[in-house]
Protein backbone atom coordinates (compact mmCIF):
# COMPACT_ATOMS: atom_id res chain seq x y z
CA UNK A 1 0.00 0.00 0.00
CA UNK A 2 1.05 3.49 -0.30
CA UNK A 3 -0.20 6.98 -0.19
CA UNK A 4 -0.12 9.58 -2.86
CA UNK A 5 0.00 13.25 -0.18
CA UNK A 6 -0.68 15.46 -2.98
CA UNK A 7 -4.12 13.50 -4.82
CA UNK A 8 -5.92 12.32 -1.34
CA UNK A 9 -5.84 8.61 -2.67
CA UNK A 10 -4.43 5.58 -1.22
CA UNK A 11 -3.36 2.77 -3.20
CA UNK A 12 -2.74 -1.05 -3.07
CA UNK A 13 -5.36 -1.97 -0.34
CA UNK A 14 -4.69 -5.55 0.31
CA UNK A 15 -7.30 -8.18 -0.91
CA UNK A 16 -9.89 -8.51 2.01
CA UNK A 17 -7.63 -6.51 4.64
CA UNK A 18 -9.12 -7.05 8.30
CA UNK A 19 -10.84 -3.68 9.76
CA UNK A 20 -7.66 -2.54 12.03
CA UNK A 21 -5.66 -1.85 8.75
CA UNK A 22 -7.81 1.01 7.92
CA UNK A 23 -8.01 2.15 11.71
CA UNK A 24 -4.11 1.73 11.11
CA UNK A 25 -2.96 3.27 7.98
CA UNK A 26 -5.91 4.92 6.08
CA UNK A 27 -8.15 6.47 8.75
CA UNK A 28 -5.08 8.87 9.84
CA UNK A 29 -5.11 10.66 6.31
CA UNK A 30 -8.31 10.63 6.30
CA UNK A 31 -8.09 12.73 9.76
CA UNK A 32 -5.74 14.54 7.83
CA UNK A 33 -7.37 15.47 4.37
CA UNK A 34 -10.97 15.33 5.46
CA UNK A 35 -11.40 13.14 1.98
CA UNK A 36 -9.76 10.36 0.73
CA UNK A 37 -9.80 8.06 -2.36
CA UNK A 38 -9.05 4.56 -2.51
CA UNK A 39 -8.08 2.70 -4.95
CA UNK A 40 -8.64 0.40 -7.10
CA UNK A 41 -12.03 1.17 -5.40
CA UNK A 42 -13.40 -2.45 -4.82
CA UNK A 43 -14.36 -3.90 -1.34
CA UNK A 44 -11.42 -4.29 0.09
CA UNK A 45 -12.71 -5.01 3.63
CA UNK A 46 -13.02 -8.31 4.79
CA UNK A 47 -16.41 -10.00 5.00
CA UNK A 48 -15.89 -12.18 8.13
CA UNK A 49 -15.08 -11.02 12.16
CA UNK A 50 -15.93 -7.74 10.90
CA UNK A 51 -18.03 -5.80 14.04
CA UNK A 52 -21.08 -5.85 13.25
CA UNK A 53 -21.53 -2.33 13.44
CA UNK A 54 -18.97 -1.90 10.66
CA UNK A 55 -20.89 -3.90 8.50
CA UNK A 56 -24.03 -1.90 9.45
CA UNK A 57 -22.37 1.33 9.03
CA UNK A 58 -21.30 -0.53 5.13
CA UNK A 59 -24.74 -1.34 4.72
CA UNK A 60 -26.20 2.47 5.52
CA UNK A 61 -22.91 4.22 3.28
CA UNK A 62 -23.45 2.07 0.44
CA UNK A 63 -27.84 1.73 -0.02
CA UNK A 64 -28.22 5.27 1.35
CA UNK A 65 -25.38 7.78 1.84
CA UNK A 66 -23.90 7.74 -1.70
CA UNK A 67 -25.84 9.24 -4.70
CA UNK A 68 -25.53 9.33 -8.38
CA UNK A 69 -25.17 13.11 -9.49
CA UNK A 70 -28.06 14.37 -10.63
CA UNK A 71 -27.49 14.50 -14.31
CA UNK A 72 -27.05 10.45 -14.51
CA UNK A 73 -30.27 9.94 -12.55
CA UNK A 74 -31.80 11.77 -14.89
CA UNK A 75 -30.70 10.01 -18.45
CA UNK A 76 -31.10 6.92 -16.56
CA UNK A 77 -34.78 7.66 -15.66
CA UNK A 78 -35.35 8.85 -19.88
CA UNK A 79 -33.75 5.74 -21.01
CA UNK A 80 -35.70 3.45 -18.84
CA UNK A 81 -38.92 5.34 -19.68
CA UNK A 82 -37.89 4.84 -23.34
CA UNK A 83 -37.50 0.92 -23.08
CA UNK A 84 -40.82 0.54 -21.39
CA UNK A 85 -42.62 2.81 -24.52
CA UNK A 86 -41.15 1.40 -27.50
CA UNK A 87 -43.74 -0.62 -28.69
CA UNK A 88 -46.18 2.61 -27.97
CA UNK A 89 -47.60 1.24 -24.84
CA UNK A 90 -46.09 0.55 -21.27
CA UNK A 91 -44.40 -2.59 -20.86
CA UNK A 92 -41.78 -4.49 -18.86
CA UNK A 93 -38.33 -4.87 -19.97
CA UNK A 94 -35.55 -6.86 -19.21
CA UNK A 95 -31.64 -5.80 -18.24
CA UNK A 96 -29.05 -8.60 -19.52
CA UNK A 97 -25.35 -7.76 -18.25
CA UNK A 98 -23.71 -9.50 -20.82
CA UNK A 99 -19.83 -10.05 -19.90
CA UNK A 100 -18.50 -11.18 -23.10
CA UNK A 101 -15.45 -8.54 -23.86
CA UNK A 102 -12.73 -9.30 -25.38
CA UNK A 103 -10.80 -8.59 -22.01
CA UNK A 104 -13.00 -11.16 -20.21
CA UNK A 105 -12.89 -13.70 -22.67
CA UNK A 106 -9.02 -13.90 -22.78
CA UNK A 107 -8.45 -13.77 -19.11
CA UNK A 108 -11.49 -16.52 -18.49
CA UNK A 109 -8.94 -18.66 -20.15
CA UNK A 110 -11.99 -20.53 -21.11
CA UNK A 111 -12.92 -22.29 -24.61
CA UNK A 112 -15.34 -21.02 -26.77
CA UNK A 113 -16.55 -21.87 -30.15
CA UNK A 114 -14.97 -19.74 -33.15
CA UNK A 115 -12.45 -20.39 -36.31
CA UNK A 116 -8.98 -21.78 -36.05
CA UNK A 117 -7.95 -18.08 -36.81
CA UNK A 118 -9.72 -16.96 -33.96
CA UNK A 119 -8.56 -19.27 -31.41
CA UNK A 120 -4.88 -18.90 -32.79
CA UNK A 121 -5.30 -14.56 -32.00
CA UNK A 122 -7.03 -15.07 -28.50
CA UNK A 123 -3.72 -17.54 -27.59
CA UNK A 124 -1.63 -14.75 -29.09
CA UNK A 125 -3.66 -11.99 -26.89
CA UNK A 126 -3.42 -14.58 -23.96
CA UNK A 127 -0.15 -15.20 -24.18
CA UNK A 128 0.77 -11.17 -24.62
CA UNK A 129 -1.68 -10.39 -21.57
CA UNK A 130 -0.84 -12.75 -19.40
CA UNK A 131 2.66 -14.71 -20.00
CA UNK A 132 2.79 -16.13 -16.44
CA UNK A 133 -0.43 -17.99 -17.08
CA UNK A 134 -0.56 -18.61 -20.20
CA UNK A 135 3.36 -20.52 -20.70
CA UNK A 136 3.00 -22.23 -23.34
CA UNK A 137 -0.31 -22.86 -24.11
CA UNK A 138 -0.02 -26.63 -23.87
CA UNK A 139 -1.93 -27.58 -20.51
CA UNK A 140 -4.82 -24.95 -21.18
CA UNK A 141 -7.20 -27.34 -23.06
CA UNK A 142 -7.90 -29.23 -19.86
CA UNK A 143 -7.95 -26.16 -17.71
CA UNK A 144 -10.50 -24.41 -19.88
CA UNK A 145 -12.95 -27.76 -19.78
CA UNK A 146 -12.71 -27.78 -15.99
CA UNK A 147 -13.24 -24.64 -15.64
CA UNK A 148 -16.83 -24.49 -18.18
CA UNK A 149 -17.28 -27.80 -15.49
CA UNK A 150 -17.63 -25.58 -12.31
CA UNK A 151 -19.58 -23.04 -13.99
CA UNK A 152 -16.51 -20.35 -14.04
CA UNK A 153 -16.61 -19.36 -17.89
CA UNK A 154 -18.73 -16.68 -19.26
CA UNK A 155 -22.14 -17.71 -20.69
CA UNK A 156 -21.89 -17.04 -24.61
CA UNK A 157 -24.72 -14.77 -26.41
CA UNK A 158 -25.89 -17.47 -28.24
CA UNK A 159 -25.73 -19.83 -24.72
CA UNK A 160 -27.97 -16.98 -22.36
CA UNK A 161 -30.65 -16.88 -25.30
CA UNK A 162 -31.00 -20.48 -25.11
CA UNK A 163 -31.58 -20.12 -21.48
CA UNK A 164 -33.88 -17.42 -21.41
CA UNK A 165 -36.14 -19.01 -23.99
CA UNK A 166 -36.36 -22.69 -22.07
CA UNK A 167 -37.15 -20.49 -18.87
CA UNK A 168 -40.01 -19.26 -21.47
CA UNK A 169 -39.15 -15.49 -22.77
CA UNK A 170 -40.38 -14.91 -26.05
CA UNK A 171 -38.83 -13.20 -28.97
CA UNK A 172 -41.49 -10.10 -28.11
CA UNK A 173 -39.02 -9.68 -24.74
CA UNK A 174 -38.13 -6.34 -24.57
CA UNK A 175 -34.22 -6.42 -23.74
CA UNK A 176 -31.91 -3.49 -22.48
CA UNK A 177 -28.27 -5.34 -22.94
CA UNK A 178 -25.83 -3.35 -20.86
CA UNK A 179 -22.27 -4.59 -21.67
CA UNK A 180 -18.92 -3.36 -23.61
CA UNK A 181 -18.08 -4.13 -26.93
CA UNK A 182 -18.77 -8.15 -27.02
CA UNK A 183 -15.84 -10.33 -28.76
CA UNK A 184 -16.87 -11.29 -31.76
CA UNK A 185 -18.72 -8.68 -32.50
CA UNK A 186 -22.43 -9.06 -34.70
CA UNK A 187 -21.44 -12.62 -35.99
CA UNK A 188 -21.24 -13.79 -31.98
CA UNK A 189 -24.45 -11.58 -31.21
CA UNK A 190 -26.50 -13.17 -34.19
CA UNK A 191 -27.79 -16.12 -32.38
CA UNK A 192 -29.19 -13.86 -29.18
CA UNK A 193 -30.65 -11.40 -31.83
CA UNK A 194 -32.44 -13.87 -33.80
CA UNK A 195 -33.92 -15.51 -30.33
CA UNK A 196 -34.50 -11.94 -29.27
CA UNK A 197 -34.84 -9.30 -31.66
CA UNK A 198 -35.71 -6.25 -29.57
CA UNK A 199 -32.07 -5.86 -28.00
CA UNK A 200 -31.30 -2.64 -27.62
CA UNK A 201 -28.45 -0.61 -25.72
CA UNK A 202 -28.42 3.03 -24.08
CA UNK A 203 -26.65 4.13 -27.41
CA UNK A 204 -29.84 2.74 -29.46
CA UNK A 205 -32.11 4.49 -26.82
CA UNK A 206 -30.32 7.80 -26.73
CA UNK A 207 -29.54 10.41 -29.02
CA UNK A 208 -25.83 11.05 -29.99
CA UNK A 209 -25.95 14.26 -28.48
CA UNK A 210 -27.67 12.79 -25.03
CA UNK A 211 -24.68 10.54 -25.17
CA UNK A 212 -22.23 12.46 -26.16
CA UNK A 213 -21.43 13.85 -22.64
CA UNK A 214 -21.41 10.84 -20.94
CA UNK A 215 -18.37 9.44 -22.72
CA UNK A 216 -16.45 11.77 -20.93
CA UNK A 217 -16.23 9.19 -18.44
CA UNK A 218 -16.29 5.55 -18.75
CA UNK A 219 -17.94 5.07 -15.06
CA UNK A 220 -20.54 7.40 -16.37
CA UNK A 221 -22.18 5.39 -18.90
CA UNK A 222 -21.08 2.15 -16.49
CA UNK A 223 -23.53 4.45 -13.72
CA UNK A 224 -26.42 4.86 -16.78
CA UNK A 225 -26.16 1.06 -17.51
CA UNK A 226 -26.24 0.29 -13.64
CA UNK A 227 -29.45 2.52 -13.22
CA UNK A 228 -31.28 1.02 -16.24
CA UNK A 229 -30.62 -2.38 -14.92
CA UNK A 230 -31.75 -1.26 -11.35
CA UNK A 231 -34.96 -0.18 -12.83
CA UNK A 232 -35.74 -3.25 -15.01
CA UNK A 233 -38.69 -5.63 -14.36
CA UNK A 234 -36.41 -8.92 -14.84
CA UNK A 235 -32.33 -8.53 -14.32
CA UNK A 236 -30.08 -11.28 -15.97
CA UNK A 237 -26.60 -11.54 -15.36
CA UNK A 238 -24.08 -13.64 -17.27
CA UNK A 239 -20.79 -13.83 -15.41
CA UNK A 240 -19.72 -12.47 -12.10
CA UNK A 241 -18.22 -8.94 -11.32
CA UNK A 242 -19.05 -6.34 -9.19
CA UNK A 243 -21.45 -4.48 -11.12
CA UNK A 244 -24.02 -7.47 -11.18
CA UNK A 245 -23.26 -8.20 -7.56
CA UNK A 246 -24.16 -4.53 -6.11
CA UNK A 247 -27.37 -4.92 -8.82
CA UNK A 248 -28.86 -7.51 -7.22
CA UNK A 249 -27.78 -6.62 -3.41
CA UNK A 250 -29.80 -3.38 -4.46
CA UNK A 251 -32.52 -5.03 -5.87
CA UNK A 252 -33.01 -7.23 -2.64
CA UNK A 253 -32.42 -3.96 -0.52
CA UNK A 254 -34.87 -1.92 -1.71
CA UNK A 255 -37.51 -4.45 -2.24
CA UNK A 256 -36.94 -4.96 -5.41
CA UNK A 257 -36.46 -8.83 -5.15
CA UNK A 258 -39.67 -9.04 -5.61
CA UNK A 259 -38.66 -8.82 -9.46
CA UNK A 260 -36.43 -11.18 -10.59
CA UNK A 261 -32.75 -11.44 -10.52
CA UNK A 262 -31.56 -14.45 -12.99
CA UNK A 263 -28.12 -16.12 -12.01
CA UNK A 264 -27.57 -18.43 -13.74
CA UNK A 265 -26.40 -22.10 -12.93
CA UNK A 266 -23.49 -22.27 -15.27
CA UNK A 267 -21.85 -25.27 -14.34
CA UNK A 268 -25.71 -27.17 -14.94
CA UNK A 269 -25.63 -25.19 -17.92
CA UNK A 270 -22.51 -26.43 -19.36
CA UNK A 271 -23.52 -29.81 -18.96
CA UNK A 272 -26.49 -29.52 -20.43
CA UNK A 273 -24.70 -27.83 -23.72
CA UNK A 274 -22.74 -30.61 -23.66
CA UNK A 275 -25.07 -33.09 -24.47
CA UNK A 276 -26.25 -32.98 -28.62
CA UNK A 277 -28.93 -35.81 -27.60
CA UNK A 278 -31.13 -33.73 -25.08
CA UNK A 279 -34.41 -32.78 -26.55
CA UNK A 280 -35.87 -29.53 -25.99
CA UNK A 281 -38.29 -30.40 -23.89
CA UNK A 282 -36.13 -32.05 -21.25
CA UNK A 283 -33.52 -29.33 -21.37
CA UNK A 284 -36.61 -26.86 -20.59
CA UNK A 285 -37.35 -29.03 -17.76
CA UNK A 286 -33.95 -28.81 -16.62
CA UNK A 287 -33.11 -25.25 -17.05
CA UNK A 288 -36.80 -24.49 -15.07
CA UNK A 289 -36.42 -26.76 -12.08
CA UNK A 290 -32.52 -25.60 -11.62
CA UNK A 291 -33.66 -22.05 -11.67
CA UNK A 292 -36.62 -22.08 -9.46
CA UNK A 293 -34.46 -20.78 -6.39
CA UNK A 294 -32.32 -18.65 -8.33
CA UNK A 295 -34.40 -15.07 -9.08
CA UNK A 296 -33.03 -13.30 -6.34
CA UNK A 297 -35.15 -13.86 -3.21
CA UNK A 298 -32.67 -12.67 -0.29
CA UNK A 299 -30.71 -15.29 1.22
CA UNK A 300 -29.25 -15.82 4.80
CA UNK A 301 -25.66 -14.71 4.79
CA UNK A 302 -22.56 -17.01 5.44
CA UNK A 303 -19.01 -17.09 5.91
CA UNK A 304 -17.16 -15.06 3.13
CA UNK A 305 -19.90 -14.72 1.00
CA UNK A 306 -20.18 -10.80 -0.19
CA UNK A 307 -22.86 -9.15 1.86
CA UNK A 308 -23.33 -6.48 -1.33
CA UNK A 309 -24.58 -9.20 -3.37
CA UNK A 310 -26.58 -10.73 -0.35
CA UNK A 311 -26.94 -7.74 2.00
CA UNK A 312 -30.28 -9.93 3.92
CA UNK A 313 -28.22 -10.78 7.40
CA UNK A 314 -26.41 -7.57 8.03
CA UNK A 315 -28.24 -5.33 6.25
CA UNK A 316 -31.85 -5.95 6.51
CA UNK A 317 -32.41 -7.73 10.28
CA UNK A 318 -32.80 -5.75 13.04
CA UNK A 319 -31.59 -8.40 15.46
C-alpha cells in the first residue's frame, strides 16, 4: 500500500484486509485530508469477524449515503422510460449484463466456439496479456474444460438466449443489454438477436448528443447502464463482477427482489450444452427446475460470502 499526499488517494489496499488496517494506515489521512480516495475502489474489507456495526455502518454508506449526481439519474430515468414505450404502450423490460469482452474472454482462459484463426489470435492476446499464465499454451485445453465444469466461464450470447427461452421469454421480450463491446462482435451476437430481436443498448435508446457527454467518463455510462438495470422488471446476469453483484444486493435492498434477478447455474448449464442428444423439452425441464431458487429472493448470509450481493443478514435484520 502506499499513499499519494498530494491527490488524497491511497493505493494497493490488500485483498480482504481485516478492519484494524484502515483504523491503522488509512483512517489517519483521512483525519488529515478530510477526503480520501481509494483505490482500485473495490471492497477491500473483509467480509468475516468484521463488528457488526462496521458492517451496518457498510450497509447504511453504500444503499443510502452515496448518490448518483443528478445528471445520470436523470438520463437513466429517460432511457428506462424509453424501453418501457417502445412498442407505444407501457411494458416491462428486461436488463441482460452480458460479460462477453474481449478482455474477459481472454483472461477466463476458457474455450469457446470460433475459427482456427480466432482461437490462434485469443492464444496470441493470452499469451501477450498474461505470459505467467498462459506458458505455453499446452496444458490450457484441460484447464479451460474444468473450468466451463464448475460453472466459471462466461455464458456465450448465443448460450444466455438459449436459457432465457427454455425459462419461457419470447422473442417479443423487450431487452436493455448493458455490456462493452462483445468479442466477436455481430457474428457472436446473431444467435441472441435472432432468439430476441428487440435488443437494444443506451446508445440505441439515446440520441448522440444525449450521449455524447457521458463518454467523458467511462464510469458514467457504467452508472447509466447500472441505473437502467436497477430499474428493469427482470435482471439477468451472465458472469460475475461487481457491477451485477451490487445490482442484485440493491434489488433485494430496496424491495426490489420481488422482481427477478436471474443467475444463472453455469456449471448445470454447461452440462447440459454438452449433451447434442437432449431434446428440448427435457432441457426446458432442466433449465426451469434448476432455476426455481435462483431469481433473487434474499438469502441468509454465510461465511465469506459478499454481503453487497446478499446484503439480507447484516443489512436488513434488526436483530
Amino acid at each position: 500500500m502506499y499513499v499519494d499526499f498530494n491527490r488524497r488517494t491511497v493505493k494497493n489496499i490488500p485483498k480482504y484486509a481485516p478492519a484494524q488496517f484502515y483504523v491503522d494506515n488509512v483512517l489517519p489521512r483521512i483525519k488529515e485530508k478530510k477526503i480520501m480516495s481509494i483505490k482500485p475502489f473495490v471492497d477491500r474489507l473483509g467480509y468475516d469477524n468484521v463488528p457488526m456495526k462496521i458492517n451496518r455502518l457498510r450497509c447504511r454508506v453504500n444503499y443510502h449515503a452515496l448518490k448518483f449526481l443528478p445528471g445520470i439519474e436523470e438520463m437513466a430515468d429517460k432511457l428506462a422510460t424509453r424501453m418501457r414505450n417502445r412498442t407505444g404502450n407501457v411494458n416491462p423490460y428486461m436488463a441482460l449484463h452480458l460479460r462477453f469482452e474481449k478482455g474477459m474472454v481472454g483472461l477466463s482462459f476458457c474455450d469457446f466456439a470460433g475459427t482456427r484463426e480466432e482461437k490462434a489470435m485469443m492464444a496470441e492476446y493470452r499469451q501477450k496479456q498474461w505470459p505467467r499464465r498462459f506458458k505455453n499454451g499446452s496444458h490450457l485445453w484441460s484447464l479451460a474444460l474444468e473450468k466451463r465444469k464448475e460453472g466459471r466461464c462466461p455464458l456465450e450470447p448465443g448460450e444466455i438466449g438459449f436459457i432465457l427461452r427454455a425459462m419461457g421469454y419470447t422473442k417479443e421480450t423487450q431487452i436493455y443489454v448493458a455490456s462493452g463491446q462483445v468479442y466477436g462482435g455481430n457474428n457472436r451476437m446473431a444467435p441472441l438477436r435472432n432468439m430476441f430481436p428487440n435488443l437494444v443498448t443506451k446508445e440505441d435508446l439515446a440520441s448522440k448528443e444525449e450521449i455524447e457527454h457521458f463518454k467523458k467518463h467511462v464510469t458514467s455510462l457504467a452508472a447509466l447502464d447500472f441505473l437502467v438495470c436497477l430499474k428493469s422488471d427482470v435482471f439477468v446476469m451472465t458472469h460475475g463482477g461487481n457491477f451485477a453483484k451490487l445490482i442484485i444486493g440493491f434489488r433485494r435492498y430496496m424491495g426490489r427482489h420481488r422482481l427477478k434477478s436471474i443467475k444463472p447455474d453455469k456449471g448445470l448449464m454447461s452440462k447440459f450444452f454438452g449433451d447434442p442428444y437432449m431434446p428440448w423439452a427435457t432441457f426446458v425441464e432442466d433449465v426451469m427446475i434448476t432455476h426455481q431458487t435462483r431469481t433473487g429472493l434474499p438469502e441468509a448470509t454465510f461465511p465469506h460470502y459478499d454481503l453487497w450481493e446478499n446484503p439480507l443478514s447484516h443489512c436488513m435484520c434488526r436483530a
